[in-house]
N, C-alpha and C. Protein backbone atom coordinates (compact mmCIF):
# COMPACT_ATOMS: atom_id res chain seq x y z
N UNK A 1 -0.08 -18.29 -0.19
CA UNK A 1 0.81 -17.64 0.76
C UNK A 1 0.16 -17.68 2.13
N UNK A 2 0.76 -17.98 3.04
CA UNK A 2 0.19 -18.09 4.78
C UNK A 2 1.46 -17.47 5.74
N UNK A 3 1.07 -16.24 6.42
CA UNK A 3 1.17 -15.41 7.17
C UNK A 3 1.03 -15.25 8.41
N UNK A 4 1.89 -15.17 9.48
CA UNK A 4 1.35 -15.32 10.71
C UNK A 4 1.69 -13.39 11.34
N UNK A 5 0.91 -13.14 12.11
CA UNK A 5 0.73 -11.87 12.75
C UNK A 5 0.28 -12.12 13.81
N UNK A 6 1.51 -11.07 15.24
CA UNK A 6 0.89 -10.95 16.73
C UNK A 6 0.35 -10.27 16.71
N UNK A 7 -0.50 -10.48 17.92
CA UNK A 7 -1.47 -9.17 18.41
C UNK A 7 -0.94 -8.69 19.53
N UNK A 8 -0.19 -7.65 19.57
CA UNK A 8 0.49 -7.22 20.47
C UNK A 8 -0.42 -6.82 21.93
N UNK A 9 0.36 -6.22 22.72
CA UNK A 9 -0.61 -6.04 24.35
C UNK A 9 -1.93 -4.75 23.89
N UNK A 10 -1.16 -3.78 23.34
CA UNK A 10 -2.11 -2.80 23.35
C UNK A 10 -2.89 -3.06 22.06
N UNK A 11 -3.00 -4.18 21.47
CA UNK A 11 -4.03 -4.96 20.85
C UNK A 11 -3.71 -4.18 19.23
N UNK A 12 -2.37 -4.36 18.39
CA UNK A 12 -2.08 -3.76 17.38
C UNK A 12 -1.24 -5.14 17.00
N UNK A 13 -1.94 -4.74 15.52
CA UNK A 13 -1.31 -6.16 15.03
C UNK A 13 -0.43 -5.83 13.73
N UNK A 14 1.01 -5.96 13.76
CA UNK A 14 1.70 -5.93 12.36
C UNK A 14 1.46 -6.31 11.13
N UNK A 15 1.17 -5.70 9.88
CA UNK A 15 0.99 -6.52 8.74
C UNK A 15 2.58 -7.12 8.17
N UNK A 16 2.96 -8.15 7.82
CA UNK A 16 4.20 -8.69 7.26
C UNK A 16 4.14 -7.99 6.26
N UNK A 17 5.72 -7.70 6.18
CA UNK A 17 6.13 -6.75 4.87
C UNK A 17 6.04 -7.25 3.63
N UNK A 18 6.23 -8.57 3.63
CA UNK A 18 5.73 -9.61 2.11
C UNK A 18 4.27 -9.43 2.15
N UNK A 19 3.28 -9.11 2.71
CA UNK A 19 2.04 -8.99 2.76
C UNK A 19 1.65 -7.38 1.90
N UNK A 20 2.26 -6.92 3.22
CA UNK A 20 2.20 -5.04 2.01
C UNK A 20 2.47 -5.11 1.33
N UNK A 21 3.92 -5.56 0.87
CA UNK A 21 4.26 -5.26 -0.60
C UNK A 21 3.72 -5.87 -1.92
N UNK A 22 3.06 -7.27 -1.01
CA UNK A 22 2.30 -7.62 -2.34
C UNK A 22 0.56 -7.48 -2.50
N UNK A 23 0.22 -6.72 -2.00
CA UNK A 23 -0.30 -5.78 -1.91
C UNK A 23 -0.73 -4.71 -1.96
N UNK A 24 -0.01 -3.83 -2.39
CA UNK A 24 0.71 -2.59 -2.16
C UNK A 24 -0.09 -1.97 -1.03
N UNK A 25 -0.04 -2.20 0.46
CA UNK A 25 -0.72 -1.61 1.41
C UNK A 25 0.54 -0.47 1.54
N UNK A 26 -0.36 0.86 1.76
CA UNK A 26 0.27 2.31 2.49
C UNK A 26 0.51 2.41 3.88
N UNK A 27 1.04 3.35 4.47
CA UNK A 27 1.01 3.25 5.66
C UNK A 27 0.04 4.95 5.54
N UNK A 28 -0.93 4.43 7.34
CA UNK A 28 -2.19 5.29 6.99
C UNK A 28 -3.65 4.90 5.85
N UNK A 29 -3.17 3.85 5.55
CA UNK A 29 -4.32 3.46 4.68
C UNK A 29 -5.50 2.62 5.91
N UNK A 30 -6.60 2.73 5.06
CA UNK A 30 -7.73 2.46 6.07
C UNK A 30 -8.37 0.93 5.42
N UNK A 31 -8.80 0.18 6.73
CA UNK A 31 -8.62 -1.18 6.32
C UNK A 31 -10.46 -1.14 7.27
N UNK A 32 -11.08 -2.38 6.87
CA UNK A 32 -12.47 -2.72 7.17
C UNK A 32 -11.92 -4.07 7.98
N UNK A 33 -12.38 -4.16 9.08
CA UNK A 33 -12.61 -5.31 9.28
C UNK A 33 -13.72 -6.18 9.22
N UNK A 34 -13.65 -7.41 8.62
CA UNK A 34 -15.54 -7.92 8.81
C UNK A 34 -15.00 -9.23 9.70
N UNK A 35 -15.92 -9.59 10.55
CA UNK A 35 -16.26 -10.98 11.03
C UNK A 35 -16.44 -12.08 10.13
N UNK A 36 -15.92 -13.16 10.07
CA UNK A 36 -16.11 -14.37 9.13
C UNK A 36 -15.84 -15.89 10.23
N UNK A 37 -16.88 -16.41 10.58
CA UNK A 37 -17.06 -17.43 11.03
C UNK A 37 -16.20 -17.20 12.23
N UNK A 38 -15.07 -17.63 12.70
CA UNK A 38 -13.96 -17.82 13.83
C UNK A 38 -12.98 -16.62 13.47
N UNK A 39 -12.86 -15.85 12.02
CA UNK A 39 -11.63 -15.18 11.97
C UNK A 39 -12.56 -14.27 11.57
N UNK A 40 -11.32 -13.09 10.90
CA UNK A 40 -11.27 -11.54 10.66
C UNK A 40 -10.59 -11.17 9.43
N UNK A 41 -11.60 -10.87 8.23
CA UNK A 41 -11.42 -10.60 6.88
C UNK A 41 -11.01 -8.72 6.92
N UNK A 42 -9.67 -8.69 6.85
CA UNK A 42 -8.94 -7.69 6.30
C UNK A 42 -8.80 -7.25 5.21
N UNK A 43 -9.98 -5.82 4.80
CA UNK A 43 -10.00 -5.28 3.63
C UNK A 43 -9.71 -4.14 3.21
N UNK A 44 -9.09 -3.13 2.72
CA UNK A 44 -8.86 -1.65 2.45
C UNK A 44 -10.14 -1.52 1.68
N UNK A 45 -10.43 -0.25 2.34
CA UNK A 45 -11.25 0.69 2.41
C UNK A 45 -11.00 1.39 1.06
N UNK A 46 -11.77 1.77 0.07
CA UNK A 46 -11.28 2.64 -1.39
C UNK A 46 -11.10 4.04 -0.84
């Protein structure tokens, strides 16, 4: 599956709703970001 997401002005970026749901991301749930080479590994937090 490949996903595209803006980064809006005030620097907030939408997760796609096919993404949450397969997923099951919450809203209010807490996410890690790590650095990985050129990009940004998006992980929930337990």
């Amino acid at each position: 599956m490949s996903e595209t997401a803006v980064l809006f002005p005030k620097f907030q970026i939408t997760i796609p709703a096919t993404v949450r749901a397969d997923r099951g991301c919450k809203a209010g749930q807490v996410f890690a970001l790590i650095p990985k080479g050129t990009g940004i590994l998006l992980v929930p937090v337990p």
